[in-house]
PDB file of N, CA and C in Angstrom:
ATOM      1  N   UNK A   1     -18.750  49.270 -19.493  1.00  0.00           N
ATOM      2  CA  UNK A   1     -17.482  49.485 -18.838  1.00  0.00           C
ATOM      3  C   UNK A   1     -16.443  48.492 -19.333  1.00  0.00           C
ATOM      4  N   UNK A   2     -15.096  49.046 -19.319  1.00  0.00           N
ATOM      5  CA  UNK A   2     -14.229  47.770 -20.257  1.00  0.00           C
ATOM      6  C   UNK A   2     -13.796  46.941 -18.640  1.00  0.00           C
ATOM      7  N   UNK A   3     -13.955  45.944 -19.312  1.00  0.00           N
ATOM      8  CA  UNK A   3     -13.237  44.668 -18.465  1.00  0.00           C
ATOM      9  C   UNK A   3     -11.761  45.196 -17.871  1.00  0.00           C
ATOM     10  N   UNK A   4     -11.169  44.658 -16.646  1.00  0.00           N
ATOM     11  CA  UNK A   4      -9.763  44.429 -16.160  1.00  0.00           C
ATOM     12  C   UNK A   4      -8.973  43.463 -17.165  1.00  0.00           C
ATOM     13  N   UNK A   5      -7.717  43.901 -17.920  1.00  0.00           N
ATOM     14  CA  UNK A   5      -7.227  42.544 -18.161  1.00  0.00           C
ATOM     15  C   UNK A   5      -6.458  41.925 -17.051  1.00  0.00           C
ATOM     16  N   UNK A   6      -6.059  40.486 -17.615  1.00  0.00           N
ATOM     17  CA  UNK A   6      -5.325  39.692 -16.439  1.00  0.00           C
ATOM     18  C   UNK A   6      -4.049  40.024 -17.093  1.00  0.00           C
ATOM     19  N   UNK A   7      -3.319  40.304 -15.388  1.00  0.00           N
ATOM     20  CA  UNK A   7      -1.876  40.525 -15.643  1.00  0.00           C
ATOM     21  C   UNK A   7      -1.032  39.058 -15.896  1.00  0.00           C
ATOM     22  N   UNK A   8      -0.145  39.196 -16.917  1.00  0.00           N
ATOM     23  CA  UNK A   8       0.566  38.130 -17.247  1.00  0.00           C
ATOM     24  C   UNK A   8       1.461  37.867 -15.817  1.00  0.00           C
ATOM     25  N   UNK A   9       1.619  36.317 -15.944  1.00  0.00           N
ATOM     26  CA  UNK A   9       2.179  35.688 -14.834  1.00  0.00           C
ATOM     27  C   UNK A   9       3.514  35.584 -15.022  1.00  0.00           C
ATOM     28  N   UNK A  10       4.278  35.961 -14.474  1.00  0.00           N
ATOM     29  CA  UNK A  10       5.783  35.288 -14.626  1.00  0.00           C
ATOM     30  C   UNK A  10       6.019  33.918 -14.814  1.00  0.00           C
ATOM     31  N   UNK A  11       6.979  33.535 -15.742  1.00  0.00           N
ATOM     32  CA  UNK A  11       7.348  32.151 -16.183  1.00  0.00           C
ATOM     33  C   UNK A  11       8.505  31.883 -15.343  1.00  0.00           C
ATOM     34  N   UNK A  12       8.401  30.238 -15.314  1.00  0.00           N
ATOM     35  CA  UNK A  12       9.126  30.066 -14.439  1.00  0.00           C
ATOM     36  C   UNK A  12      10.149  29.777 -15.106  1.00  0.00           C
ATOM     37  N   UNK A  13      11.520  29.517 -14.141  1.00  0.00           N
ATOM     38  CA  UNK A  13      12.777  29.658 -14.539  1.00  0.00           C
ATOM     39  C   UNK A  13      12.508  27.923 -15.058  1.00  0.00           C
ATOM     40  N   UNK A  14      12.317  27.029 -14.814  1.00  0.00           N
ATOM     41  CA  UNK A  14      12.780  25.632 -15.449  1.00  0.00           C
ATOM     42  C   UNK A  14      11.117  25.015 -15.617  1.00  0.00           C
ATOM     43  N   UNK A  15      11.094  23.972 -16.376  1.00  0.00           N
ATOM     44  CA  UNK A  15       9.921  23.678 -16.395  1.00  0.00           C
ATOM     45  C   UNK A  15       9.605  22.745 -14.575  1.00  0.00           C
ATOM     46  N   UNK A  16       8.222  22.446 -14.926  1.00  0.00           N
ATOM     47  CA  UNK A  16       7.607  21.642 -13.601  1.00  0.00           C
ATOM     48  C   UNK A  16       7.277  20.417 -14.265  1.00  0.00           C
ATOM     49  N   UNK A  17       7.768  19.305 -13.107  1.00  0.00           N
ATOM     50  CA  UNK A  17       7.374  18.185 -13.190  1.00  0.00           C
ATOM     51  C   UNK A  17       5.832  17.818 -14.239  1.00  0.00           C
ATOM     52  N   UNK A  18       5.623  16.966 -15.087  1.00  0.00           N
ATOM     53  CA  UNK A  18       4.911  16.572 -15.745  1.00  0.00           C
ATOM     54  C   UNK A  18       3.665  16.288 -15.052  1.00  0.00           C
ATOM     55  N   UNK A  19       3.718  15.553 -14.138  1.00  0.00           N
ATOM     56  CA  UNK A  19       3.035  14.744 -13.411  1.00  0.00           C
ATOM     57  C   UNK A  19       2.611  15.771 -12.417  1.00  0.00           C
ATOM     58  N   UNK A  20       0.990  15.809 -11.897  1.00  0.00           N
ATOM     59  CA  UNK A  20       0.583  16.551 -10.684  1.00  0.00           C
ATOM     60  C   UNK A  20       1.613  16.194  -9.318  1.00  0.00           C
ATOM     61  N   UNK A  21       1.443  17.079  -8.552  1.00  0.00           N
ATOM     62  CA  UNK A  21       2.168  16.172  -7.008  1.00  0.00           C
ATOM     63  C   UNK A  21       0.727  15.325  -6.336  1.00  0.00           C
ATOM     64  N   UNK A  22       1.612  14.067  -6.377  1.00  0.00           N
ATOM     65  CA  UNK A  22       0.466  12.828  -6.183  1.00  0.00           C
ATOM     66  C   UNK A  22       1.015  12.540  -3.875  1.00  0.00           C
ATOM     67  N   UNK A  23      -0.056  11.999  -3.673  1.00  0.00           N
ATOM     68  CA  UNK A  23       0.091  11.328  -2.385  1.00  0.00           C
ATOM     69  C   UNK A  23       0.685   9.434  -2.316  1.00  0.00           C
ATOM     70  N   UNK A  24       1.492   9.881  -1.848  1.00  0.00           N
ATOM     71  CA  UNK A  24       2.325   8.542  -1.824  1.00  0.00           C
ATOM     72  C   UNK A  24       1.376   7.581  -0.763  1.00  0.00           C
ATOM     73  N   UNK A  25       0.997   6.744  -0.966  1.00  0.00           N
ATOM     74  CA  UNK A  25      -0.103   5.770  -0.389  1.00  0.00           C
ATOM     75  C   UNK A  25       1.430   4.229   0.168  1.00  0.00           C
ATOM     76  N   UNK A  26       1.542   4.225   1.541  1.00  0.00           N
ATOM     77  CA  UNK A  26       2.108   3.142   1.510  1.00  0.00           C
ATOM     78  C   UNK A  26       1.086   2.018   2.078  1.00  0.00           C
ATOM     79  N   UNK A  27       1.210   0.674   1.979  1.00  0.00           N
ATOM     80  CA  UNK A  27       0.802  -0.151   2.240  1.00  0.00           C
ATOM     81  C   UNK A  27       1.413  -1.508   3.178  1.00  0.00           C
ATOM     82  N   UNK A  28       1.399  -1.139   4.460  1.00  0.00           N
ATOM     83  CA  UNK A  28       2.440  -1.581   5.193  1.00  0.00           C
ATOM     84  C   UNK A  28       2.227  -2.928   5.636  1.00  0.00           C
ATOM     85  N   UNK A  29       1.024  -3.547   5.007  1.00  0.00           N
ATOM     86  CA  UNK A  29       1.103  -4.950   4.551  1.00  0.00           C
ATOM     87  C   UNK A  29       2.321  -5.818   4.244  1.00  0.00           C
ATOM     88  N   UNK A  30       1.797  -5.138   2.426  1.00  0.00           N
ATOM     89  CA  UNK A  30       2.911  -5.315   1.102  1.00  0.00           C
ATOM     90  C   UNK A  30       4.358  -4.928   1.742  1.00  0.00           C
ATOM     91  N   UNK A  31       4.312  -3.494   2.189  1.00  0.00           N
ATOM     92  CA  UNK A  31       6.008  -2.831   2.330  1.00  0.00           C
ATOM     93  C   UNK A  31       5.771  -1.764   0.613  1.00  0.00           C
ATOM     94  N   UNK A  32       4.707  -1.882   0.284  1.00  0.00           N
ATOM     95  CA  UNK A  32       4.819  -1.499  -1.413  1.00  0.00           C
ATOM     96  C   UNK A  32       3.916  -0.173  -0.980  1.00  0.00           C
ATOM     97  N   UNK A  33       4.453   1.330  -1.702  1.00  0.00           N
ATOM     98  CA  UNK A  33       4.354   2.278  -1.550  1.00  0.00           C
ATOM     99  C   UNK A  33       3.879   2.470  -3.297  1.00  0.00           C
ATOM    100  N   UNK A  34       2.263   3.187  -3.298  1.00  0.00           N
ATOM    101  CA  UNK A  34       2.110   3.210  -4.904  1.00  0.00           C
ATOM    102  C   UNK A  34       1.906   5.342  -4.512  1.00  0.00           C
ATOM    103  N   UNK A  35       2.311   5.690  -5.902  1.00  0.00           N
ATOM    104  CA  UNK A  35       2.672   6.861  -6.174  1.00  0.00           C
ATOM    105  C   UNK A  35       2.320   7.002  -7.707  1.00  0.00           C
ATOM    106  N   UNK A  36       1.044   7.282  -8.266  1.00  0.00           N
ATOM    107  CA  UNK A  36       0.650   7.141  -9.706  1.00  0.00           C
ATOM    108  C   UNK A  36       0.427   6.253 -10.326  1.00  0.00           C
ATOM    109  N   UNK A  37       1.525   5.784 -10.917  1.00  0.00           N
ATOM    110  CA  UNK A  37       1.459   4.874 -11.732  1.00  0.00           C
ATOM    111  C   UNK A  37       2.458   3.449 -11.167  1.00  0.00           C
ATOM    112  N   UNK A  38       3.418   4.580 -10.276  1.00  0.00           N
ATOM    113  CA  UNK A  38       4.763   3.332  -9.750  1.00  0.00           C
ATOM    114  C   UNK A  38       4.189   2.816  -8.148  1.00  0.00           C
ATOM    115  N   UNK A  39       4.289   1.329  -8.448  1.00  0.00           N
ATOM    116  CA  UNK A  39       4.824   1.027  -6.672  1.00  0.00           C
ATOM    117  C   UNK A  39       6.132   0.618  -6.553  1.00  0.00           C
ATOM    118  N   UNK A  40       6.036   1.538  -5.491  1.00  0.00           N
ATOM    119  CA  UNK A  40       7.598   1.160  -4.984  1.00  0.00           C
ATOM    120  C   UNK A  40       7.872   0.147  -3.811  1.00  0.00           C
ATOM    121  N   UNK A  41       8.795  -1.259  -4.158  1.00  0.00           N
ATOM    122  CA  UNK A  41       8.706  -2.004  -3.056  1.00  0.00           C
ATOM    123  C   UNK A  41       9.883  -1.867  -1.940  1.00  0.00           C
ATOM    124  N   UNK A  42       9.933  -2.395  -1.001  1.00  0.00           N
ATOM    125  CA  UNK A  42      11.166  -1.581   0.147  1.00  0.00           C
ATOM    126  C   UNK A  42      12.334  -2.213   0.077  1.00  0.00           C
ATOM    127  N   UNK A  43      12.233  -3.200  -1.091  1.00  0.00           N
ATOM    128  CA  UNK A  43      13.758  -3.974  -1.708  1.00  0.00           C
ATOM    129  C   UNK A  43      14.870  -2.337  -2.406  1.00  0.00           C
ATOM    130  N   UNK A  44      15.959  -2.188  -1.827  1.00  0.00           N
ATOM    131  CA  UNK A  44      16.642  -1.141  -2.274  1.00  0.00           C
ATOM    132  C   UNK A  44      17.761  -1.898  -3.170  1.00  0.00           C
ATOM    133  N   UNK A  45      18.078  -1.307  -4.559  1.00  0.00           N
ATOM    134  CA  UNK A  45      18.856  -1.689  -5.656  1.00  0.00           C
ATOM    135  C   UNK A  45      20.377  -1.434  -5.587  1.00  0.00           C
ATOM    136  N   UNK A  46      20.109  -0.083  -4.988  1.00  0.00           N
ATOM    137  CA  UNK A  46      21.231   1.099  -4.750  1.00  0.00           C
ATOM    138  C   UNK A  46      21.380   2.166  -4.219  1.00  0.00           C
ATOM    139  N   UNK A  47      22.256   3.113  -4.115  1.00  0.00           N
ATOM    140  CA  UNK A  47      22.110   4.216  -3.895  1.00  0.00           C
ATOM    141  C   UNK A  47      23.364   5.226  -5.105  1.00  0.00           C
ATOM    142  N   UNK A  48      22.488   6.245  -4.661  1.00  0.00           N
ATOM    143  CA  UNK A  48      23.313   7.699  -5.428  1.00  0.00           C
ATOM    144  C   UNK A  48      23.814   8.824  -4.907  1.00  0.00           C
ATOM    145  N   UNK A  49      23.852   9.494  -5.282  1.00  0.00           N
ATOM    146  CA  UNK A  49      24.034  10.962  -4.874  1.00  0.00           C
ATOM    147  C   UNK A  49      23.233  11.785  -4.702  1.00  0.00           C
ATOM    148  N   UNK A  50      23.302  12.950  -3.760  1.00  0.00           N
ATOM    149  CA  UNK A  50      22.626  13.527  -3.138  1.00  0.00           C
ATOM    150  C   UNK A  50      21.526  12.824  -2.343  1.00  0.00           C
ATOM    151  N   UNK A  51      21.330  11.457  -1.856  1.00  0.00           N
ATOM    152  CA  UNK A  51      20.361  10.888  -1.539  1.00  0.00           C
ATOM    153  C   UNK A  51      19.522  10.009  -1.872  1.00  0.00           C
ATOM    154  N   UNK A  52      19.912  10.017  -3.516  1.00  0.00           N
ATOM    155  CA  UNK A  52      19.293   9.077  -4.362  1.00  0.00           C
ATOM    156  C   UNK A  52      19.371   7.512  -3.888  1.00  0.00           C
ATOM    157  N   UNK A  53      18.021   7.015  -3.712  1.00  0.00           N
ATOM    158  CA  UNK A  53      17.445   5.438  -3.953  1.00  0.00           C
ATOM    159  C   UNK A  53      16.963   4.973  -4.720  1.00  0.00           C
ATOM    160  N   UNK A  54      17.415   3.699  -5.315  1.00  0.00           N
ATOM    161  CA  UNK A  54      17.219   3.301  -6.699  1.00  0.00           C
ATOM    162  C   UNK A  54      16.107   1.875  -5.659  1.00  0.00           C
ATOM    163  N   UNK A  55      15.648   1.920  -5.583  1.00  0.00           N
ATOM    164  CA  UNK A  55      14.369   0.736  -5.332  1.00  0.00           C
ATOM    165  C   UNK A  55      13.468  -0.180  -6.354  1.00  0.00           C
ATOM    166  N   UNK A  56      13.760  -1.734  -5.786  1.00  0.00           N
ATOM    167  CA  UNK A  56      12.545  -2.380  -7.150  1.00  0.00           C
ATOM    168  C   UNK A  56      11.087  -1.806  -7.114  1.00  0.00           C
ATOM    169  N   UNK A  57      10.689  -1.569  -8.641  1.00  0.00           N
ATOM    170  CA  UNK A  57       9.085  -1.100  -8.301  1.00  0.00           C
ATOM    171  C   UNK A  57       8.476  -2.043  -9.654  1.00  0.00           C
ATOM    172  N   UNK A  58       7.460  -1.627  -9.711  1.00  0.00           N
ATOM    173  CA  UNK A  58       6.296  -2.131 -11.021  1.00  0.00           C
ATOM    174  C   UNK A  58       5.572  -0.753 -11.434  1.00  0.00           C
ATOM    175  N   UNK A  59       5.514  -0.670 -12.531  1.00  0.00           N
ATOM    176  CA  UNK A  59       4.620   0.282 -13.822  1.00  0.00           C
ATOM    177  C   UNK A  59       3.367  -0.201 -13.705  1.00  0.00           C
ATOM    178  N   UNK A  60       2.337   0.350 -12.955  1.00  0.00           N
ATOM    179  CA  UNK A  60       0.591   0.146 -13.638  1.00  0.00           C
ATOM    180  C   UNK A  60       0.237   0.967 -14.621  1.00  0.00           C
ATOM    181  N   UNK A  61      -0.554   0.480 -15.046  1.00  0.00           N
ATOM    182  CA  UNK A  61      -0.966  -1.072 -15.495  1.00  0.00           C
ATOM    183  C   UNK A  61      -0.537  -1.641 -16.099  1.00  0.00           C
ATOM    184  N   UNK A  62       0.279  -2.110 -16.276  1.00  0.00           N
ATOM    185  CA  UNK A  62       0.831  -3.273 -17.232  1.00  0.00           C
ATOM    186  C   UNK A  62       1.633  -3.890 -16.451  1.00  0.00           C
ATOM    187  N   UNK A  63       2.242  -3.932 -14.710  1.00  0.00           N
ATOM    188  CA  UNK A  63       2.821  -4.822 -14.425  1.00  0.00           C
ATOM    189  C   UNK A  63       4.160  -5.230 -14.680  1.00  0.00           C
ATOM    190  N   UNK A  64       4.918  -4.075 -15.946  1.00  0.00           N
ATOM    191  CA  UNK A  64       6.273  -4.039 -15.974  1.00  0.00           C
ATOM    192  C   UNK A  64       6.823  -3.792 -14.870  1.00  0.00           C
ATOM    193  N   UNK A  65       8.120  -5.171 -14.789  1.00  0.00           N
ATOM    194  CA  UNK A  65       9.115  -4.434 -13.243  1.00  0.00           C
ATOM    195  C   UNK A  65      10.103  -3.480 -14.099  1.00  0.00           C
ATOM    196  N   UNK A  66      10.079  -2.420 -13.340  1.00  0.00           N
ATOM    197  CA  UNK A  66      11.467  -1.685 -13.317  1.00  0.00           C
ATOM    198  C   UNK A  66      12.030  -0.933 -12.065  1.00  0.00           C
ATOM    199  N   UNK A  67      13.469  -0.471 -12.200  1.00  0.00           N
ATOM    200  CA  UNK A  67      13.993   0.198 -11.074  1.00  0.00           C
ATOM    201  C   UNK A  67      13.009   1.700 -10.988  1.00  0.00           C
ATOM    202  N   UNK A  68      13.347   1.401  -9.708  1.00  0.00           N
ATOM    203  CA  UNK A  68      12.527   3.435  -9.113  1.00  0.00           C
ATOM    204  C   UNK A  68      13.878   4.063  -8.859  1.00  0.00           C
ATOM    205  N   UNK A  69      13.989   5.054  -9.613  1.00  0.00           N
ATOM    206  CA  UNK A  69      15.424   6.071  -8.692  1.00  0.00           C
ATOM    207  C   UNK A  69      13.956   7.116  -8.004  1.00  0.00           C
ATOM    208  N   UNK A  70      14.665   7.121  -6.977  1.00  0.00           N
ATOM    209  CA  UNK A  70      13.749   8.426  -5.782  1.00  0.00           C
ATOM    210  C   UNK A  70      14.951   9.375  -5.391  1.00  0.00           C
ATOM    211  N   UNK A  71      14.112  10.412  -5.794  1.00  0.00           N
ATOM    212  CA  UNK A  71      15.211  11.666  -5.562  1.00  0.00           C
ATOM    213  C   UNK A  71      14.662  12.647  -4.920  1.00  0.00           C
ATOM    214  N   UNK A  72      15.014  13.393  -4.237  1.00  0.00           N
ATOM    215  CA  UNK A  72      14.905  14.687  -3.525  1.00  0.00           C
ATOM    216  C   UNK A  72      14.505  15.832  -4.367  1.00  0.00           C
ATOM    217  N   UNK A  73      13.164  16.139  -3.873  1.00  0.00           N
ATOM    218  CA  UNK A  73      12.474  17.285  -4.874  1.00  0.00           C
ATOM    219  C   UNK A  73      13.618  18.383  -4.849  1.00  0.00           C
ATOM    220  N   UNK A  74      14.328  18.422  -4.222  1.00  0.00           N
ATOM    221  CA  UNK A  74      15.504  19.693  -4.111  1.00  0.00           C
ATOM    222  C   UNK A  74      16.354  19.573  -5.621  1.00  0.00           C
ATOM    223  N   UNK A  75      16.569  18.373  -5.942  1.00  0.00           N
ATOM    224  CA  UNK A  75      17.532  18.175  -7.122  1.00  0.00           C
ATOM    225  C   UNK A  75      16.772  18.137  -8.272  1.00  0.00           C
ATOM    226  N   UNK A  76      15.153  17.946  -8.530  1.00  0.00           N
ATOM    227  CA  UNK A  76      14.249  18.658 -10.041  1.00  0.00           C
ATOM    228  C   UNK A  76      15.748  18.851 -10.697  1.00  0.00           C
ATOM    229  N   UNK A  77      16.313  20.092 -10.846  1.00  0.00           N
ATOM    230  CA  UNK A  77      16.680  20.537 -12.182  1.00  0.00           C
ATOM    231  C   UNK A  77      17.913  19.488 -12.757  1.00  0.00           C
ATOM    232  N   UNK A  78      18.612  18.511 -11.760  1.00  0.00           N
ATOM    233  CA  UNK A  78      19.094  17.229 -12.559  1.00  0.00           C
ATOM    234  C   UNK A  78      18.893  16.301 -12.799  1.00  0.00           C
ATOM    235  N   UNK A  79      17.478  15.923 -11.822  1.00  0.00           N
ATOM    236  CA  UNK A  79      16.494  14.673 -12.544  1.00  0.00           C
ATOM    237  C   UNK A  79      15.998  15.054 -14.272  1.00  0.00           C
ATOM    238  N   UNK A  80      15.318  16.421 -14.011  1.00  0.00           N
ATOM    239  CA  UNK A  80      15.320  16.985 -15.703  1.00  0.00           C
ATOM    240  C   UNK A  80      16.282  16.817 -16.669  1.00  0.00           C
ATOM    241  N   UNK A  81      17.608  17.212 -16.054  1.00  0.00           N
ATOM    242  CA  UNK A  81      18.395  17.013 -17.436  1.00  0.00           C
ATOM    243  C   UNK A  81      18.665  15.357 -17.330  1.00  0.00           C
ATOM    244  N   UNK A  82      18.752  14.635 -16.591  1.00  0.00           N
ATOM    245  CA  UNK A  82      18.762  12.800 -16.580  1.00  0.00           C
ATOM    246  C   UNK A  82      17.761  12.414 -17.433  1.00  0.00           C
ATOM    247  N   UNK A  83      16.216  13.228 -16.950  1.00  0.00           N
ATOM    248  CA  UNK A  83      15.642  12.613 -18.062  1.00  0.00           C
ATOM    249  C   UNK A  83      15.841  12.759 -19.325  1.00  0.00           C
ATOM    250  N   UNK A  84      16.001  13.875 -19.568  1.00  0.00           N
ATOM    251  CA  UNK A  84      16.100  14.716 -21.345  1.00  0.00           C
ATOM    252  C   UNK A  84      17.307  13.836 -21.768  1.00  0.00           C
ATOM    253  N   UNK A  85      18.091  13.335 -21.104  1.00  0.00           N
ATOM    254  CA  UNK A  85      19.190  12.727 -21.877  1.00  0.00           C
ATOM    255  C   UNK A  85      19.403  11.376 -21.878  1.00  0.00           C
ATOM    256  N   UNK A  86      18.380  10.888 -21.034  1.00  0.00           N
ATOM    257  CA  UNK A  86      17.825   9.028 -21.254  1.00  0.00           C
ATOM    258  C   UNK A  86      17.345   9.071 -21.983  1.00  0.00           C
ATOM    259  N   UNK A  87      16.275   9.793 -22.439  1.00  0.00           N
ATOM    260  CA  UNK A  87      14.980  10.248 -23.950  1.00  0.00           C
ATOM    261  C   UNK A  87      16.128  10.056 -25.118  1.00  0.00           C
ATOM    262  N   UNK A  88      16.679  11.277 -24.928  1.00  0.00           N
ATOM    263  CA  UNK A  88      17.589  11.154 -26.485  1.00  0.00           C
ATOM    264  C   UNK A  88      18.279  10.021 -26.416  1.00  0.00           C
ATOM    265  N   UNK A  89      19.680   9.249 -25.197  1.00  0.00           N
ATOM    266  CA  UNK A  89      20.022   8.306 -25.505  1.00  0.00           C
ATOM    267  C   UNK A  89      18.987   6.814 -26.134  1.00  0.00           C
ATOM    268  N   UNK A  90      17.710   6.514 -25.437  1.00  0.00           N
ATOM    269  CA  UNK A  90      16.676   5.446 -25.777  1.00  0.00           C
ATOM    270  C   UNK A  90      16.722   5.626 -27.389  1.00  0.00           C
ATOM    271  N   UNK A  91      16.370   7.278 -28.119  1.00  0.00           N
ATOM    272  CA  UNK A  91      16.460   7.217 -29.408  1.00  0.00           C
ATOM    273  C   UNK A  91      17.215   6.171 -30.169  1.00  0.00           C
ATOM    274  N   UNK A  92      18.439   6.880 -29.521  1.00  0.00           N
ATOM    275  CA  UNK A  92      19.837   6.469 -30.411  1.00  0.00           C
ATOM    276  C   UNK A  92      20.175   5.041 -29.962  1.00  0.00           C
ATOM    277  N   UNK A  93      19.614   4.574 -28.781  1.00  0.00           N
ATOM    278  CA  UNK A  93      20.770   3.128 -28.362  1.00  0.00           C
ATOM    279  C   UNK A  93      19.071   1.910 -28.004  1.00  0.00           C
ATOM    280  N   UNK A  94      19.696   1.072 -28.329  1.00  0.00           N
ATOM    281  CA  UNK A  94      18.937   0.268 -27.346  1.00  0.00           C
ATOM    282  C   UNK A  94      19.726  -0.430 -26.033  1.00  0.00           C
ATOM    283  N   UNK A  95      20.757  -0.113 -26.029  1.00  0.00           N
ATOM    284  CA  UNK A  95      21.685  -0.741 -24.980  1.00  0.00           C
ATOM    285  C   UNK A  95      21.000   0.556 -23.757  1.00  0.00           C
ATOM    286  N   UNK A  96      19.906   1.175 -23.589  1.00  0.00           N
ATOM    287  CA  UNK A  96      19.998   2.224 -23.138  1.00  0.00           C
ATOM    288  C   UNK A  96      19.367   2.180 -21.886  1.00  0.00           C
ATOM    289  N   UNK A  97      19.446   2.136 -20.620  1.00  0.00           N
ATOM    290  CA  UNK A  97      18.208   2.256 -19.583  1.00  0.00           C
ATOM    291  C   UNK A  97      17.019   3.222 -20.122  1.00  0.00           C
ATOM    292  N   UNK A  98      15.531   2.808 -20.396  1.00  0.00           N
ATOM    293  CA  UNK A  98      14.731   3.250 -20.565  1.00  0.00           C
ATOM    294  C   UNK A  98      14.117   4.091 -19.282  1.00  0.00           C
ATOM    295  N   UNK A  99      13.430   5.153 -19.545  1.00  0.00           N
ATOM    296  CA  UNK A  99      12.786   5.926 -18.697  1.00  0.00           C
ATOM    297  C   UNK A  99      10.806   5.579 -19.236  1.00  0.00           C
ATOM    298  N   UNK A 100      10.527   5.168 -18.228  1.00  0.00           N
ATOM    299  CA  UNK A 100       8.836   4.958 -18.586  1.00  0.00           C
ATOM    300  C   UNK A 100       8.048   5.834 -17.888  1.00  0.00           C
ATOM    301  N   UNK A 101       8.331   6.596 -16.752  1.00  0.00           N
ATOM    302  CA  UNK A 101       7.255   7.508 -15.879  1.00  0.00           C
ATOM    303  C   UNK A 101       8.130   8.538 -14.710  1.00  0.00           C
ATOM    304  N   UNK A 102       7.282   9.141 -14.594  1.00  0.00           N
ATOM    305  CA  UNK A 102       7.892  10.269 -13.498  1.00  0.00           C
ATOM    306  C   UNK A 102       6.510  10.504 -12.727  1.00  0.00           C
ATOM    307  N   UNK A 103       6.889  10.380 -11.709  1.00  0.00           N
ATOM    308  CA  UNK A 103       5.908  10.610 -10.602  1.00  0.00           C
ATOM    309  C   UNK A 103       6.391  11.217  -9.371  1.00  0.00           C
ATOM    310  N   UNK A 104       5.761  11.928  -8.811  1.00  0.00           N
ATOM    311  CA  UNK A 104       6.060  12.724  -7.509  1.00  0.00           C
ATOM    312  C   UNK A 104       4.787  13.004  -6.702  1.00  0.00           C
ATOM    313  N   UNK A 105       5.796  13.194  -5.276  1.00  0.00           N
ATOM    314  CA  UNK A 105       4.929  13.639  -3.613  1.00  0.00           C
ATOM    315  C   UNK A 105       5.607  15.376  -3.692  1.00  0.00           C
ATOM    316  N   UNK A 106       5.322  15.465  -2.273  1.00  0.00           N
ATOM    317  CA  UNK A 106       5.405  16.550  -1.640  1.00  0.00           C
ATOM    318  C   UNK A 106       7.272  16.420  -1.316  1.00  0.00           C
ATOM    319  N   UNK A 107       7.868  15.241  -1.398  1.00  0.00           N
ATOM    320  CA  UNK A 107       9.137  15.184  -0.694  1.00  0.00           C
ATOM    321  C   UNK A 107       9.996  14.619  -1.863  1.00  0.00           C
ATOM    322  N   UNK A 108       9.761  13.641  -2.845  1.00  0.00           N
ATOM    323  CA  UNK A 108       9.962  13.741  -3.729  1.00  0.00           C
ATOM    324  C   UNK A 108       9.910  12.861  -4.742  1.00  0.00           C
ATOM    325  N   UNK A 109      10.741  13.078  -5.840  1.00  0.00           N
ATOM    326  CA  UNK A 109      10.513  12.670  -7.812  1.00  0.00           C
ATOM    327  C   UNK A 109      11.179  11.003  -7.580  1.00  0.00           C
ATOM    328  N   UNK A 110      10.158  10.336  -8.400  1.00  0.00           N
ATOM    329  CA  UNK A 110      10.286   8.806  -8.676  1.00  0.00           C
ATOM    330  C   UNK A 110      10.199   8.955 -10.067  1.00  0.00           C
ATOM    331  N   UNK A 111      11.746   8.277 -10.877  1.00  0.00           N
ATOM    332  CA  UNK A 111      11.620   8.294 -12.036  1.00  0.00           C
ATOM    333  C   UNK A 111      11.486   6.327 -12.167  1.00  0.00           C
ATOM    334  N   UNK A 112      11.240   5.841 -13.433  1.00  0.00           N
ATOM    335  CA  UNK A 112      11.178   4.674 -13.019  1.00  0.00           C
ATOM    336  C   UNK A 112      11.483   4.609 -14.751  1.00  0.00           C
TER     337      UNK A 112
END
């Protein structure tokens, strides 16, 4: 008997986050919230738009500090183009804020 094939899936309109959706673990010790690879500490840098918090964090493993921007899973499709265009600027500049990781919850995207 011939097999069923599988029906092709619809593609999605923008890509998906890189990173699985991870569980944000806080540690209410520290105040330090780890999410992958980033902890995020409850020192705030700044703020942005639409909601955006720029918070001090650290890169594991290696213990680099850098800023966390935390954004609202609602805004994905301009964290995407922020990243795609930190990537190309890092190419071209070194004067450039580097992007090292993207990590996400259920609520939302930590670029760092």
């Amino acid at each position: 008997q011939p097999q069923p094939q599988p029906q092709p899936q619809p593609q999605p309109t923008h890509p998906t986050p890189t990173s699985p959706i991870q569980l944000a673990v806080r540690d209410h010790a520290t105040g330090i919230t780890a999410i992958g690879r980033i902890r995020v500490h409850e020192r705030i840098l700044g703020y942005g738009s639409h909601g955006t918090v720029v918070y001090e964090g650290v890169l594991h493993p290696e213990g680099r500090r850098v800023a966390v921007k935390r954004l609202l899973r609602q805004f994905f499709d301009a964290a995407r183009k922020e990243i795609a265009m930190l990537i190309e600027l890092d190419e071209a500049s070194a004067r450039v804020l580097r992007y090292y990781a993207m990590e996400e919850d259920a609520q939302f995207i930590y670029l760092a």
